[in-house]
PDB file of N, CA and C in Angstrom:
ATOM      1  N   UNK A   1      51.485  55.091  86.641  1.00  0.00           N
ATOM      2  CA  UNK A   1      51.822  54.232  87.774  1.00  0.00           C
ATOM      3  C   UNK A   1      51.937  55.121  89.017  1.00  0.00           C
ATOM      4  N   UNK A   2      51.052  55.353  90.389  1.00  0.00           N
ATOM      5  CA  UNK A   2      51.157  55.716  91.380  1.00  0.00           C
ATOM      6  C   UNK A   2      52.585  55.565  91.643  1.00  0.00           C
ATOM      7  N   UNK A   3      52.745  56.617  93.019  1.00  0.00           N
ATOM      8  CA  UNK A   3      54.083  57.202  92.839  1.00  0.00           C
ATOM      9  C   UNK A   3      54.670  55.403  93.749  1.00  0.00           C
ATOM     10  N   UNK A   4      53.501  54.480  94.848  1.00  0.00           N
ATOM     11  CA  UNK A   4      54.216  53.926  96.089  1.00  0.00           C
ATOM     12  C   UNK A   4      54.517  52.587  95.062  1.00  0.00           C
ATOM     13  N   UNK A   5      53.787  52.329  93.932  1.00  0.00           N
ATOM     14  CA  UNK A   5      54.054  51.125  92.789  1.00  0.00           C
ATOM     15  C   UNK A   5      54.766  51.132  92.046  1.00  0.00           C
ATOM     16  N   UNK A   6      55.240  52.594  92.163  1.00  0.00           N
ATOM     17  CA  UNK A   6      56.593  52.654  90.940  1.00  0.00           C
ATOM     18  C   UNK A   6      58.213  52.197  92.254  1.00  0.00           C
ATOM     19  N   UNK A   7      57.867  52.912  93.411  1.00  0.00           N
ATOM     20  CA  UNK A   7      58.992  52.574  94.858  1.00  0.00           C
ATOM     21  C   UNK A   7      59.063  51.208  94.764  1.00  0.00           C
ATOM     22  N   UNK A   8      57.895  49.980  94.709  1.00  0.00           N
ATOM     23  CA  UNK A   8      57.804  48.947  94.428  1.00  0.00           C
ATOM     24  C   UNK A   8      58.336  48.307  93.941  1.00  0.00           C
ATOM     25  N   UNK A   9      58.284  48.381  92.650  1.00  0.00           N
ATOM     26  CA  UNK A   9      58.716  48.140  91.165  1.00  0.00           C
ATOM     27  C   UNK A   9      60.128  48.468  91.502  1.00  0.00           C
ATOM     28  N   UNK A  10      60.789  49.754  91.900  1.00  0.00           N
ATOM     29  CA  UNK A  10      62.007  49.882  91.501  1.00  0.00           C
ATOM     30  C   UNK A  10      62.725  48.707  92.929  1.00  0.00           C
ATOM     31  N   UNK A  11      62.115  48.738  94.190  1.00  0.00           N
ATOM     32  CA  UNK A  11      63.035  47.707  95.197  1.00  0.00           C
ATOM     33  C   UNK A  11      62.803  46.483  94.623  1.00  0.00           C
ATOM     34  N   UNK A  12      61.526  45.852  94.086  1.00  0.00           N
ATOM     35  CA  UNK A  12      62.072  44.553  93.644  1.00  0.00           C
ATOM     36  C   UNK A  12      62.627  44.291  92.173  1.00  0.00           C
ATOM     37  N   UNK A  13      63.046  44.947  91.405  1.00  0.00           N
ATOM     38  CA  UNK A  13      63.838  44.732  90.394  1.00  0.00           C
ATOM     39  C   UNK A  13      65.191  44.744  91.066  1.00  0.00           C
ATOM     40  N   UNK A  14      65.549  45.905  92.023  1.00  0.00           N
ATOM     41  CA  UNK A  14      66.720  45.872  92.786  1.00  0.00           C
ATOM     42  C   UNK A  14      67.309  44.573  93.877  1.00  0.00           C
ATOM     43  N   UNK A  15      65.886  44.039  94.246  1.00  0.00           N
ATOM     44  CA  UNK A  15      66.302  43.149  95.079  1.00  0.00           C
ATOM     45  C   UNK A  15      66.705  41.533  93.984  1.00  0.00           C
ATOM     46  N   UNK A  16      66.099  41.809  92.866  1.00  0.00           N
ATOM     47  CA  UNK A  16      66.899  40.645  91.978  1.00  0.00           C
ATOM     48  C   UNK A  16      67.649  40.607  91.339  1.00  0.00           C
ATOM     49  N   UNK A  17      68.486  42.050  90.851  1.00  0.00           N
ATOM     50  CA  UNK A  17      69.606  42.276  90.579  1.00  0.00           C
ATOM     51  C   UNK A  17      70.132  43.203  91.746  1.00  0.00           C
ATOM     52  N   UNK A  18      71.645  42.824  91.727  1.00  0.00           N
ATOM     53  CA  UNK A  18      72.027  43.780  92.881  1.00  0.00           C
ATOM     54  C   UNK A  18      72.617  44.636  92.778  1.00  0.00           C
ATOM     55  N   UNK A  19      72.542  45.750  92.074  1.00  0.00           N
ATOM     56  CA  UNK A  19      72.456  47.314  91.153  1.00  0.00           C
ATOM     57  C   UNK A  19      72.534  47.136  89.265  1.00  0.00           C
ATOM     58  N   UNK A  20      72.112  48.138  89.386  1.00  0.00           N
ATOM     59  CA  UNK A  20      71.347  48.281  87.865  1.00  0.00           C
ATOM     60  C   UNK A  20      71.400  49.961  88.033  1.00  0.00           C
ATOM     61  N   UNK A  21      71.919  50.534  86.778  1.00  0.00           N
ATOM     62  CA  UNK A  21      71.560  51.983  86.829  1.00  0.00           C
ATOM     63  C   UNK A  21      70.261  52.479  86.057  1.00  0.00           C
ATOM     64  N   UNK A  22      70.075  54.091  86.028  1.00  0.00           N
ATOM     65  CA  UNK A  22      68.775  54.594  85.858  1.00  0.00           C
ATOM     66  C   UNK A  22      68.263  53.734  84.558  1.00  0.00           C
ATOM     67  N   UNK A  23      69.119  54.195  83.748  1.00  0.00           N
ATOM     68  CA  UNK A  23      68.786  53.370  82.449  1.00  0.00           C
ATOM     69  C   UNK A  23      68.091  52.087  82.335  1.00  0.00           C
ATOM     70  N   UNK A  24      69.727  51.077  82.886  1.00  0.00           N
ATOM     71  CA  UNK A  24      68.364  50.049  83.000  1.00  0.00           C
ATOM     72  C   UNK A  24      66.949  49.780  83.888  1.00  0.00           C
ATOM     73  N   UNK A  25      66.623  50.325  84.956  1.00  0.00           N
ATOM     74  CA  UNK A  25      65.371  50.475  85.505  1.00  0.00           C
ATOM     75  C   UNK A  25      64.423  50.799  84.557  1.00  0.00           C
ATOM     76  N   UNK A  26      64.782  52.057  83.870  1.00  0.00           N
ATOM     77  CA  UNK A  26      63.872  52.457  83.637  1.00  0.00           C
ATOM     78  C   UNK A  26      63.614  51.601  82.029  1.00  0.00           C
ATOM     79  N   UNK A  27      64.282  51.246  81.508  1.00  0.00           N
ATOM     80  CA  UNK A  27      64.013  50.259  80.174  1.00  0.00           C
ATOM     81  C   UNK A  27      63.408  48.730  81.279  1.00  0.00           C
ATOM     82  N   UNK A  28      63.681  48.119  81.848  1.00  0.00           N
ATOM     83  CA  UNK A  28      62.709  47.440  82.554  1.00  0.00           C
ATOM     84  C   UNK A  28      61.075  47.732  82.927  1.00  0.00           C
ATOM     85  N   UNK A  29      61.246  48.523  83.511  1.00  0.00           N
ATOM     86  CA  UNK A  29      60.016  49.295  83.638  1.00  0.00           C
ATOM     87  C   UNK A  29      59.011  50.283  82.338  1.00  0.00           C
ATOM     88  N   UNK A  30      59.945  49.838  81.693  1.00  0.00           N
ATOM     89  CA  UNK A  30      58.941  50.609  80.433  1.00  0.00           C
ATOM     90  C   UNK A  30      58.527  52.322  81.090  1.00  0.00           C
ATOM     91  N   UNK A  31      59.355  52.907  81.698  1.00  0.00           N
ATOM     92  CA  UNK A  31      59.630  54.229  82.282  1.00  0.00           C
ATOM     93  C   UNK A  31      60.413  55.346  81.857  1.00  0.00           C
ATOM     94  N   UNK A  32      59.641  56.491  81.888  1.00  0.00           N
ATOM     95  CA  UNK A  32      61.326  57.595  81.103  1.00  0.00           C
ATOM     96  C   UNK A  32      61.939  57.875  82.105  1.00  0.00           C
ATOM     97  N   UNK A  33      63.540  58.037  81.266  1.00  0.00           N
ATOM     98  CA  UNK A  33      64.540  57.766  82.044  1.00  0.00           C
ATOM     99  C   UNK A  33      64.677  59.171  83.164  1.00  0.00           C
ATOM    100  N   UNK A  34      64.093  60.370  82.965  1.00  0.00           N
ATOM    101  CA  UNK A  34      64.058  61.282  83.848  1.00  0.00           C
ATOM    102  C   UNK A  34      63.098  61.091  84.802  1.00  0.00           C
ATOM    103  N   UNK A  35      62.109  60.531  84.759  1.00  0.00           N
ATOM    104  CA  UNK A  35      61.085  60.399  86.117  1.00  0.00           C
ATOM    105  C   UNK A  35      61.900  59.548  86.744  1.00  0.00           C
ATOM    106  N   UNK A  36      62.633  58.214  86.487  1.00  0.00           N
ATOM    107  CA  UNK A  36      62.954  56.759  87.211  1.00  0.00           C
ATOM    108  C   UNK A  36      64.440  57.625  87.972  1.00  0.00           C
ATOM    109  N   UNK A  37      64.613  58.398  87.003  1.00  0.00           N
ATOM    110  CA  UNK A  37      66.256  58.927  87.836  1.00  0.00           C
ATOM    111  C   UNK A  37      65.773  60.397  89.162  1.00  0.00           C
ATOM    112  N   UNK A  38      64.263  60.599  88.935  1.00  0.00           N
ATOM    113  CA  UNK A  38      64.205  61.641  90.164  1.00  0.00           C
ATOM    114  C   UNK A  38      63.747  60.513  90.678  1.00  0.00           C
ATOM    115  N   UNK A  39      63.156  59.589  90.796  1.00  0.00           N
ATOM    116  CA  UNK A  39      62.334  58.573  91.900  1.00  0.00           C
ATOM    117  C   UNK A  39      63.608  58.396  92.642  1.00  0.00           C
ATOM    118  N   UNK A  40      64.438  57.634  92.132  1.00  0.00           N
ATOM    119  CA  UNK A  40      65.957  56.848  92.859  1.00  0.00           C
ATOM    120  C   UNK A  40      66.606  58.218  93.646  1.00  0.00           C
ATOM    121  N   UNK A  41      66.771  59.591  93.029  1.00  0.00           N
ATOM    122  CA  UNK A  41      67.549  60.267  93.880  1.00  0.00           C
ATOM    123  C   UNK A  41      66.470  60.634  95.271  1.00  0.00           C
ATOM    124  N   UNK A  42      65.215  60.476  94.678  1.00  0.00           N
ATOM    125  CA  UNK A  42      63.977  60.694  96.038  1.00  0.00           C
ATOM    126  C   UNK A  42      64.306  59.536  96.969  1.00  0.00           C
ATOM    127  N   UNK A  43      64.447  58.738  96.538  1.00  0.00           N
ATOM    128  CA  UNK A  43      64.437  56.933  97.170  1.00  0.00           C
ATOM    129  C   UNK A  43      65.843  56.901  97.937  1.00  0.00           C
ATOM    130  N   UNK A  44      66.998  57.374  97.087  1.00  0.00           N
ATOM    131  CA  UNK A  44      68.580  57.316  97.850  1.00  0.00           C
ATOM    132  C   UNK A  44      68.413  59.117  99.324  1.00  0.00           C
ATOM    133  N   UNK A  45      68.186  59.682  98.501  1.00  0.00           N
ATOM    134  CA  UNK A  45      67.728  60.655 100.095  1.00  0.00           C
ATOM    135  C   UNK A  45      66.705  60.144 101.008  1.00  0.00           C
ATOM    136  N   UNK A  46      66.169  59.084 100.969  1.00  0.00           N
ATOM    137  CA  UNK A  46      65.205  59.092 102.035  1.00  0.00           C
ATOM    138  C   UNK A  46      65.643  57.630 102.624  1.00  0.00           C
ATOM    139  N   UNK A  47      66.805  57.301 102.090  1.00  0.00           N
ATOM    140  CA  UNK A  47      67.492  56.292 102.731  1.00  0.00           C
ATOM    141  C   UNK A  47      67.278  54.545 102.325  1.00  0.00           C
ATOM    142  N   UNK A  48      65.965  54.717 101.124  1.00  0.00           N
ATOM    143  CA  UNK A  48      65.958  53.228 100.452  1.00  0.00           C
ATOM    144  C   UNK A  48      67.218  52.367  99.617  1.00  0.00           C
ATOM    145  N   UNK A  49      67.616  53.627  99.180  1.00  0.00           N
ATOM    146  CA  UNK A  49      68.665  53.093  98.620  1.00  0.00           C
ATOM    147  C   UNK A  49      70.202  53.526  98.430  1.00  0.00           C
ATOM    148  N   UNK A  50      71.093  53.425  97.962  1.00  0.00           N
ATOM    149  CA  UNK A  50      72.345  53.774  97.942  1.00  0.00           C
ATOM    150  C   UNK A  50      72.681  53.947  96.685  1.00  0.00           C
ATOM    151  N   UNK A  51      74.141  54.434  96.385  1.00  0.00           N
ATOM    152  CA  UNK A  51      74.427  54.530  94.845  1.00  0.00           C
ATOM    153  C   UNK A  51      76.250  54.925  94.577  1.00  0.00           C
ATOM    154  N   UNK A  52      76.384  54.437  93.407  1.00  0.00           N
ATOM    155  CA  UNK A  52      78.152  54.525  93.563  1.00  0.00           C
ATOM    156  C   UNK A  52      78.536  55.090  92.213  1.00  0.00           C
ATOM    157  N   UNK A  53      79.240  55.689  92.239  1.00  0.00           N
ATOM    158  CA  UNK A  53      79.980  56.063  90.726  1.00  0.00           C
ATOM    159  C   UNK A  53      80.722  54.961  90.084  1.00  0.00           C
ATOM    160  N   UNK A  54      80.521  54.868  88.950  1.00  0.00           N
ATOM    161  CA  UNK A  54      80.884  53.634  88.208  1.00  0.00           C
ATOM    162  C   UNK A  54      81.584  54.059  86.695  1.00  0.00           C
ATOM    163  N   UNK A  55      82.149  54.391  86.529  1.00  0.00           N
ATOM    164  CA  UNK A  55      82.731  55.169  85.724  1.00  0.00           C
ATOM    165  C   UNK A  55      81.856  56.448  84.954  1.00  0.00           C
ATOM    166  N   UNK A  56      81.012  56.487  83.857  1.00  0.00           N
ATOM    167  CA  UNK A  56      80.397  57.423  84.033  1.00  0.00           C
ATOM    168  C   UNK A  56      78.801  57.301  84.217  1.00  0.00           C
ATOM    169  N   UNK A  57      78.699  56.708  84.817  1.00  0.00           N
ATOM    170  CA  UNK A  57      77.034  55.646  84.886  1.00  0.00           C
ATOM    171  C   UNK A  57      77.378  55.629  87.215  1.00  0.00           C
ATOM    172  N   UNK A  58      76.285  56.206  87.166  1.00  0.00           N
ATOM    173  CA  UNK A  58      75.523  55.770  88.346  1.00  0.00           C
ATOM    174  C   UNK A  58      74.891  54.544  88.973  1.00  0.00           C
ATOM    175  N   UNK A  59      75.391  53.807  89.583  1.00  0.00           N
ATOM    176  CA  UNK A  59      74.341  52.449  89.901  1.00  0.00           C
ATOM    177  C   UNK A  59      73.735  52.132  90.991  1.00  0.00           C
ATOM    178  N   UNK A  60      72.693  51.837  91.027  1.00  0.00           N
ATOM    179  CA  UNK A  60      71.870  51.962  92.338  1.00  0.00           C
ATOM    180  C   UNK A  60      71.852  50.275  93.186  1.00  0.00           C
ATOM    181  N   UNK A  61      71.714  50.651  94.323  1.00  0.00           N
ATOM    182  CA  UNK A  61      71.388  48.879  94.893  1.00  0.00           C
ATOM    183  C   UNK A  61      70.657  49.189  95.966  1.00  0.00           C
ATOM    184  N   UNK A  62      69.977  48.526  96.768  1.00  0.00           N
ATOM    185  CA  UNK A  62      69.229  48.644  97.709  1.00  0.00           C
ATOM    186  C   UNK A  62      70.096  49.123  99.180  1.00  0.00           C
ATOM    187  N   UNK A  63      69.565  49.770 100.539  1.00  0.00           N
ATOM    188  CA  UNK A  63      70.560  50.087 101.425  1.00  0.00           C
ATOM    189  C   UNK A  63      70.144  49.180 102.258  1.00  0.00           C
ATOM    190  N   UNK A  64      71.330  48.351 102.509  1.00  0.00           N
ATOM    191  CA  UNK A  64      71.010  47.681 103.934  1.00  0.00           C
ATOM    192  C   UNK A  64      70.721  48.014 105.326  1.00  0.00           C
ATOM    193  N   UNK A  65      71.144  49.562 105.107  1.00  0.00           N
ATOM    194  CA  UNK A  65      71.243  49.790 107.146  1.00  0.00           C
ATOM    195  C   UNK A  65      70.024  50.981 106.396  1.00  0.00           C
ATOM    196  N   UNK A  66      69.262  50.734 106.079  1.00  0.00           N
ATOM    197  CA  UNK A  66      68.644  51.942 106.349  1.00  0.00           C
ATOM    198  C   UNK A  66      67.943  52.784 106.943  1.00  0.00           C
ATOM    199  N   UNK A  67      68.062  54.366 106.567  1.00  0.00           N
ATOM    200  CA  UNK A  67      68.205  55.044 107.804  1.00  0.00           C
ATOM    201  C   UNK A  67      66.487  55.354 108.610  1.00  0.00           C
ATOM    202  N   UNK A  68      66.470  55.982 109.320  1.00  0.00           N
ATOM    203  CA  UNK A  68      65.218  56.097 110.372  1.00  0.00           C
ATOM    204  C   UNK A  68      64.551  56.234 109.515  1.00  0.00           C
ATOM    205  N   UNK A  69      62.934  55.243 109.665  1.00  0.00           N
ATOM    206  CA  UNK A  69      61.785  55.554 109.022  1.00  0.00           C
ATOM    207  C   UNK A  69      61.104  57.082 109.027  1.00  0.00           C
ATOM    208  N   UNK A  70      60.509  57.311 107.984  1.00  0.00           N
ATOM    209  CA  UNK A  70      60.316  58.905 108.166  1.00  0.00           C
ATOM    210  C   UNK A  70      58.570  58.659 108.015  1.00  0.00           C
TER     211      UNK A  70
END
């Protein structure tokens, strides 16, 4: 899966649930769980998305203000 169809894939699964961690993305996506968890930390630094500690699980949701297009 090209890298801009997997960005795809991960905002609209996000935009129909409103966070989901690596895990589940990546069991949605039929994805291993280490590529889907560097995409999201690529995706949360470049300002697509956000993420919160949740006890010991990470969960991602989409960012609303996000930051300057690059």
């Amino acid at each position: 899966m090209p890298t801009q169809m997997l960005r795809k894939s991960i905002k609209s699964l996000l935009e129909k649930n409103s966070f989901l961690t690596h895990v589940d993305i990546a069991k949605k996506l039929k994805k291993d769980k280490a590529r889907v968890s560097g995409y999201l930390e690529a995706m949360a630094d470049y300002g697509d998305l956000s993420s919160k500690k949740v006890g010991n699980s990470k969960v991602y949701f989409l960012n609303k203000n996000k930051k300057v297009n690059r």
